[in-house]
N, C-alpha and C. Protein backbone atom coordinates (compact mmCIF):
# COMPACT_ATOMS: atom_id res chain seq x y z
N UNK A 1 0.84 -1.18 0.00
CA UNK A 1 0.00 0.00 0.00
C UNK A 1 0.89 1.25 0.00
N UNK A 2 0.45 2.17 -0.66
CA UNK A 2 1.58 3.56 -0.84
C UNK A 2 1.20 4.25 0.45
N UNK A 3 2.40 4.96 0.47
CA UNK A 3 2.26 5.95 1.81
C UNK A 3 1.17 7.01 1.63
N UNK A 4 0.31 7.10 3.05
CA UNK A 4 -0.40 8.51 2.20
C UNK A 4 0.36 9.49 2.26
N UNK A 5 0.76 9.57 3.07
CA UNK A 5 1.70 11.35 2.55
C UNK A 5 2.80 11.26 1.49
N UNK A 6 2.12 11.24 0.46
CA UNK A 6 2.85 11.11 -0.90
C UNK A 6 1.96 11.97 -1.82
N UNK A 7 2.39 12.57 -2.59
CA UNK A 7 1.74 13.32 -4.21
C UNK A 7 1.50 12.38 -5.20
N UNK A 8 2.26 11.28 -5.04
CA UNK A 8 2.99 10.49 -6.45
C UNK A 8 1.45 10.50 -7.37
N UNK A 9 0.27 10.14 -6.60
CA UNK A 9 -0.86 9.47 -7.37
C UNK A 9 -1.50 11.46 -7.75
N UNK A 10 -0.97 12.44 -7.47
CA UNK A 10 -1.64 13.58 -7.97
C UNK A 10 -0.97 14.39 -9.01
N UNK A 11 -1.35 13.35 -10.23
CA UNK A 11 -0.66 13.79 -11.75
C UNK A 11 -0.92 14.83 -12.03
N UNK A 12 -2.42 15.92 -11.89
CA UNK A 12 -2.43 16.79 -11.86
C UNK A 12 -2.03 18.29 -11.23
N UNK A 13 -1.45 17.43 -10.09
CA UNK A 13 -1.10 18.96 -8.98
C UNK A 13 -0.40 20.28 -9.40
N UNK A 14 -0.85 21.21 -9.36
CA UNK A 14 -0.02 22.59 -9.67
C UNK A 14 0.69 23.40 -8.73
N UNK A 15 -0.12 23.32 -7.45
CA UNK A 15 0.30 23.87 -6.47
C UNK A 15 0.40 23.15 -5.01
N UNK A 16 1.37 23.65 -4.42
CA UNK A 16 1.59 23.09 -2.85
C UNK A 16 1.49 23.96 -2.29
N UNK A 17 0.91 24.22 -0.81
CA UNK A 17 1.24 24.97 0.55
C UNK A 17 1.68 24.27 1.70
N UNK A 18 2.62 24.06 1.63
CA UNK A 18 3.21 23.27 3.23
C UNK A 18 3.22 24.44 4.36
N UNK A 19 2.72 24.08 5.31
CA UNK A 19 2.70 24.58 6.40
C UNK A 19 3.86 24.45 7.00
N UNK A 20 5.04 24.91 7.13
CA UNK A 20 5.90 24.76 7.39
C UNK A 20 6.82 26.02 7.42
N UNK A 21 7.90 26.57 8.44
CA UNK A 21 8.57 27.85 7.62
C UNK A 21 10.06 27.45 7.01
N UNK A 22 10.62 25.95 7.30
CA UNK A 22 11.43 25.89 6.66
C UNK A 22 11.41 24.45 6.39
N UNK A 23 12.15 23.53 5.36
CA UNK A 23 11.86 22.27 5.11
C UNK A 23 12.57 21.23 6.63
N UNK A 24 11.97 20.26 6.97
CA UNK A 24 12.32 19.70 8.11
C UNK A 24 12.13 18.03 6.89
N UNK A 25 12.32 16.57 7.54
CA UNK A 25 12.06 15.70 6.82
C UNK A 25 10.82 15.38 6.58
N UNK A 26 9.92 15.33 6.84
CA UNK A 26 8.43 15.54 6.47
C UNK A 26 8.16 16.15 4.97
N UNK A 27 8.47 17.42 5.24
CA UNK A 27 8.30 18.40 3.93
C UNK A 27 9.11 17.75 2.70
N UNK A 28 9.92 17.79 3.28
CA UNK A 28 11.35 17.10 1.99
C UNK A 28 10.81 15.71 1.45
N UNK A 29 10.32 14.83 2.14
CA UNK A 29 9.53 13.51 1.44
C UNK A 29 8.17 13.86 0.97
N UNK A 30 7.71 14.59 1.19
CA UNK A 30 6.53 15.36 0.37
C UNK A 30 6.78 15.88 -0.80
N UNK A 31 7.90 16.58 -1.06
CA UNK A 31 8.50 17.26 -2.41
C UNK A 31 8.82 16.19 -3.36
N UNK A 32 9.49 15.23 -2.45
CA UNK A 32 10.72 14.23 -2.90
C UNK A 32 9.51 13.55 -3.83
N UNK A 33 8.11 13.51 -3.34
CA UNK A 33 7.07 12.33 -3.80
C UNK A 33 6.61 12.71 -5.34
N UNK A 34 6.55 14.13 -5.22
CA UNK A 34 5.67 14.53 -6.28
C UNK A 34 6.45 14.33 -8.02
N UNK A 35 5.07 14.16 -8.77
CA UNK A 35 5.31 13.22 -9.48
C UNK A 35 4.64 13.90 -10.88
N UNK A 36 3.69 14.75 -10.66
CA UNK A 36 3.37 16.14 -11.70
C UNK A 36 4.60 16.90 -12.36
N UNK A 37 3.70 16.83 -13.78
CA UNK A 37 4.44 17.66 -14.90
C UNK A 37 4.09 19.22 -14.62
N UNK A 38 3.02 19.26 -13.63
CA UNK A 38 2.20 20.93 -14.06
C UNK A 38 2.23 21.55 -12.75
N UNK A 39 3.49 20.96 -11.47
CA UNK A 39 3.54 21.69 -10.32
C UNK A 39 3.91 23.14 -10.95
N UNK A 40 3.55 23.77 -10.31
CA UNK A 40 3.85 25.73 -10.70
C UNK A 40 4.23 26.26 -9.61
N UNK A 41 3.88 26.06 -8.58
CA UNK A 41 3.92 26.58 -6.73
C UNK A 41 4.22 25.52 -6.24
N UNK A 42 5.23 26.14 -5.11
CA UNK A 42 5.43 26.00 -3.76
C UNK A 42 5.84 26.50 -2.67
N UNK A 43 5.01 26.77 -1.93
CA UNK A 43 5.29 27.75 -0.61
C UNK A 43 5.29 27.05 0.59
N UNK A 44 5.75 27.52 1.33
CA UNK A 44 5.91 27.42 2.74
C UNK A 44 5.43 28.77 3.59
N UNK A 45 4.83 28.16 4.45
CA UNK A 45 4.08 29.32 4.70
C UNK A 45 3.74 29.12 6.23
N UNK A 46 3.94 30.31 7.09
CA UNK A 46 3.42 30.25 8.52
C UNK A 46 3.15 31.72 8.89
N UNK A 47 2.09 31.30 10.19
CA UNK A 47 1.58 32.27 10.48
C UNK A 47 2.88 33.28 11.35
N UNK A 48 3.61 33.20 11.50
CA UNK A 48 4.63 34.30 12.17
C UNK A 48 5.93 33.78 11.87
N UNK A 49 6.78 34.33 12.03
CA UNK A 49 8.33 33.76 12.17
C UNK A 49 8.99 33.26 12.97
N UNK A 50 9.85 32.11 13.30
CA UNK A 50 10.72 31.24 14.40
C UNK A 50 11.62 32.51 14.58
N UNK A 51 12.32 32.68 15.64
CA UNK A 51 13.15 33.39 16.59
C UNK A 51 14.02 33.03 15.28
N UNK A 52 14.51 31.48 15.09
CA UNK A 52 16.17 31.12 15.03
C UNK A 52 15.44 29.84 14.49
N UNK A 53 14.97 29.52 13.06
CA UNK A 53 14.87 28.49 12.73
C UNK A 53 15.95 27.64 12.34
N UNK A 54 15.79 26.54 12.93
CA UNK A 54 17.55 25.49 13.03
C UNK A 54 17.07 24.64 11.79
N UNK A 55 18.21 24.59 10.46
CA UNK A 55 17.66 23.87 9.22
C UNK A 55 19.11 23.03 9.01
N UNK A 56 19.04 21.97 9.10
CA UNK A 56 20.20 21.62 8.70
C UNK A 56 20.62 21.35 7.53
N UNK A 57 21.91 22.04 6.86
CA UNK A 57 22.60 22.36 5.38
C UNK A 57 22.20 20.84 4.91
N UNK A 58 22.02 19.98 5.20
CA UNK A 58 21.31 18.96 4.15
C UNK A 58 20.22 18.94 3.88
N UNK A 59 19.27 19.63 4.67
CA UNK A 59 18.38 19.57 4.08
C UNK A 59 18.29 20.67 3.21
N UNK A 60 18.84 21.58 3.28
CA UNK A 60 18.79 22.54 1.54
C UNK A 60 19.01 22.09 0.56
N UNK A 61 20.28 21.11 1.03
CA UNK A 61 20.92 20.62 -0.42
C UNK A 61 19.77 19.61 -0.63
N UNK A 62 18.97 18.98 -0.12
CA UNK A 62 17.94 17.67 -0.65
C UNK A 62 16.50 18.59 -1.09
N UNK A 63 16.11 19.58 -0.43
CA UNK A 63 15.17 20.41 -1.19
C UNK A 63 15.69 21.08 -2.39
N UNK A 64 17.07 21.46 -2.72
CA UNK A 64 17.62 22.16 -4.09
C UNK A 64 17.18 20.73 -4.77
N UNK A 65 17.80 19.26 -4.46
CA UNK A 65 17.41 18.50 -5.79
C UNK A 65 16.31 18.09 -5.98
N UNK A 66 15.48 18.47 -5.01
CA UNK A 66 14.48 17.67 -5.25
C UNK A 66 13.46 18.63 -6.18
N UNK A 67 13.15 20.00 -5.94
CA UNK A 67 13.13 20.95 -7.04
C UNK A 67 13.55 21.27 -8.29
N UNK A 68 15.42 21.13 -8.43
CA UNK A 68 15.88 20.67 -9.54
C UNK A 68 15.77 19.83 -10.50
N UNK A 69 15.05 18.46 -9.60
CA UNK A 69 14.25 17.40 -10.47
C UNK A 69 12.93 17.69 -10.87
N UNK A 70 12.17 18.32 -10.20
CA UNK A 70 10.67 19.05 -10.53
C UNK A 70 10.78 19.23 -11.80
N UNK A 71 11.81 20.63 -11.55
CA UNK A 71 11.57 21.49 -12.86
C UNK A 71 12.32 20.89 -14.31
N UNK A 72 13.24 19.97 -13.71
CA UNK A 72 13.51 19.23 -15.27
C UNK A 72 12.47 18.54 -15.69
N UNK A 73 11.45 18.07 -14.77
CA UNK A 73 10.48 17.46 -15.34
C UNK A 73 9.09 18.12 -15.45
N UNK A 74 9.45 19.47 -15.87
CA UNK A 74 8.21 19.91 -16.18
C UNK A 74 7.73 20.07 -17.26
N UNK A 75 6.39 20.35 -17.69
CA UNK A 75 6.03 20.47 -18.97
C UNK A 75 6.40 21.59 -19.99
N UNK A 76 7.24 21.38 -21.44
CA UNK A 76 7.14 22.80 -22.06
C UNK A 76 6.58 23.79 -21.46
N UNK A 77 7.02 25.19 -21.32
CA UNK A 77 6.43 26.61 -21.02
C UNK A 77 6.52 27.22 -20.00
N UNK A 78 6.56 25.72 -18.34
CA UNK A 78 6.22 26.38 -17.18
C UNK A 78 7.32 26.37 -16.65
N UNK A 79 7.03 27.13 -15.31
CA UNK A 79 8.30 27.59 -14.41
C UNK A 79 7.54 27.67 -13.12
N UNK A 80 8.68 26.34 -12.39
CA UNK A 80 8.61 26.36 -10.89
C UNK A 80 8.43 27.55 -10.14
N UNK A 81 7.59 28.36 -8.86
CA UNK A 81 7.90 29.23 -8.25
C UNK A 81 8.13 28.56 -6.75
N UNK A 82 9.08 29.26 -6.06
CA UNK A 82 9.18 28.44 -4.83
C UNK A 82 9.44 29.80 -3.55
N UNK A 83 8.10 29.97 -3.01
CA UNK A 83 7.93 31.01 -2.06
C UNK A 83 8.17 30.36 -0.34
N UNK A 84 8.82 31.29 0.19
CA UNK A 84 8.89 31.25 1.91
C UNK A 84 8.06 31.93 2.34
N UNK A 85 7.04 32.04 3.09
CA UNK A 85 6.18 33.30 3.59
C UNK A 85 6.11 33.08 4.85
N UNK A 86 5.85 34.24 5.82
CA UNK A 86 5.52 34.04 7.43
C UNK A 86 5.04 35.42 7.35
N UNK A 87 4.21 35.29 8.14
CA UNK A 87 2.88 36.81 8.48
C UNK A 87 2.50 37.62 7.20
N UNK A 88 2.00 36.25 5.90
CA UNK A 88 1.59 36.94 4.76
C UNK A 88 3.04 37.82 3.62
N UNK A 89 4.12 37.77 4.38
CA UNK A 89 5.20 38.14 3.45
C UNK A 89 5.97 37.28 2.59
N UNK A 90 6.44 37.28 2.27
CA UNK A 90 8.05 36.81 2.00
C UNK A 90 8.75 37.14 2.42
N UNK A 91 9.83 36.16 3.10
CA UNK A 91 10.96 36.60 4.07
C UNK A 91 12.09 37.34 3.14
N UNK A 92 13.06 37.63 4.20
CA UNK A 92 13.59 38.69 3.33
C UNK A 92 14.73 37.59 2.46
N UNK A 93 14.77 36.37 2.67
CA UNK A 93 15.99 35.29 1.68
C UNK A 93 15.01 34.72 0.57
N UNK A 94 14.01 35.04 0.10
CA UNK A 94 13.26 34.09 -0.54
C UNK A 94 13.87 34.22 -1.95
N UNK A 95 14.43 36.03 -1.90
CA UNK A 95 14.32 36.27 -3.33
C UNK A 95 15.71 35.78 -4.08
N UNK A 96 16.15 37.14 -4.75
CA UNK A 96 17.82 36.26 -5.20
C UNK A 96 18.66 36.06 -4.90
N UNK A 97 18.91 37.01 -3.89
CA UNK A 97 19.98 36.65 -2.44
C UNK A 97 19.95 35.31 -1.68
N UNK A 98 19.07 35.13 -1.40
CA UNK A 98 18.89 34.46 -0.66
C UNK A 98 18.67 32.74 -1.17
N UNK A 99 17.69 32.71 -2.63
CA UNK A 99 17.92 31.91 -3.54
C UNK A 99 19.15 31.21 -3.63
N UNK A 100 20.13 31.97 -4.50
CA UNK A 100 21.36 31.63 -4.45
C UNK A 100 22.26 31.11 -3.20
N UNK A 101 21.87 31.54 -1.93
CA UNK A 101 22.55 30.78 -0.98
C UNK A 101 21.88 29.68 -0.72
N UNK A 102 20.79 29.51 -0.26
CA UNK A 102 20.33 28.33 -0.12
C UNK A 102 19.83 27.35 -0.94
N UNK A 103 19.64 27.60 -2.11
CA UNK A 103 19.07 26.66 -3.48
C UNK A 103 19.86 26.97 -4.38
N UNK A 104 20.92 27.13 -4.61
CA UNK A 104 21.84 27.47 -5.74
C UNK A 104 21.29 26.94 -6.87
N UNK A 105 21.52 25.35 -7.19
CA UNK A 105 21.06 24.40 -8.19
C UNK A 105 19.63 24.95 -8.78
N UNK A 106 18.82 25.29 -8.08
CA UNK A 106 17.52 25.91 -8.36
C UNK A 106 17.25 27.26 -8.71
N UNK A 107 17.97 28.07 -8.52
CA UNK A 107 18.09 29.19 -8.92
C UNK A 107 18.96 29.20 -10.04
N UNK A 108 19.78 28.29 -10.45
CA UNK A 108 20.33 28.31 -11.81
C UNK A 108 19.50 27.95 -12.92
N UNK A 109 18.56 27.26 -12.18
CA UNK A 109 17.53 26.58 -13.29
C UNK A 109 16.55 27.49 -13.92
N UNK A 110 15.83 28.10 -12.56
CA UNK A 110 14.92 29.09 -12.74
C UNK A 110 15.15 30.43 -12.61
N UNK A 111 16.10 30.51 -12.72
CA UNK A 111 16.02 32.24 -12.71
C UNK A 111 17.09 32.83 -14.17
């Protein structure tokens, strides 16, 4: 029997909202699952900001590939977006600064 917390069986999915403000292993086997040509979004998103969210450098590097694999497998035309939000913003690393440090591989792809 497949895991339920998997995408794999949602060929159609375009968009994700993980509740989450930064990827922990949960989130990362959620990404890791998905299996859509027509993902477009993904955010992370919480209602306020952690003091000092503790992320450990592997898990960036396993969310950069696992995105990096997304978007090679996406359909002609589209383009991955991959948002951080807390209290309705975007934090201040989401964009290219911040891109580039933490998703390098992914920001080479998409930007």
């Amino acid at each position: 029997m497949e895991n339920p917390l998997t995408l794999s069986s949602c060929q159609e999915l375009r968009e994700l909202e993980i509740n989450a403000f930064c990827p922990g292993t949960a989130e990362l086997d959620l990404i890791s699952s998905i299996t859509s040509m027509n993902i477009q979004r993904i955010a992370f998103t919480m209602p306020c900001i952690p003091s000092r969210p503790v992320v450990s450098p592997s898990n960036w590097i396993q969310l950069d590939d696992s995105l990096c694999q997304l978007v090679d497998r996406l359909k002609s035309g589209l383009r991955l977006e991959v948002e951080f939000e807390a209290l309705g913003k975007q934090v201040w690393w989401s964009g290219e600064r911040g891109f580039k440090k933490f998703l390098p591989r992914f920001y080479e792809k998409s930007y």
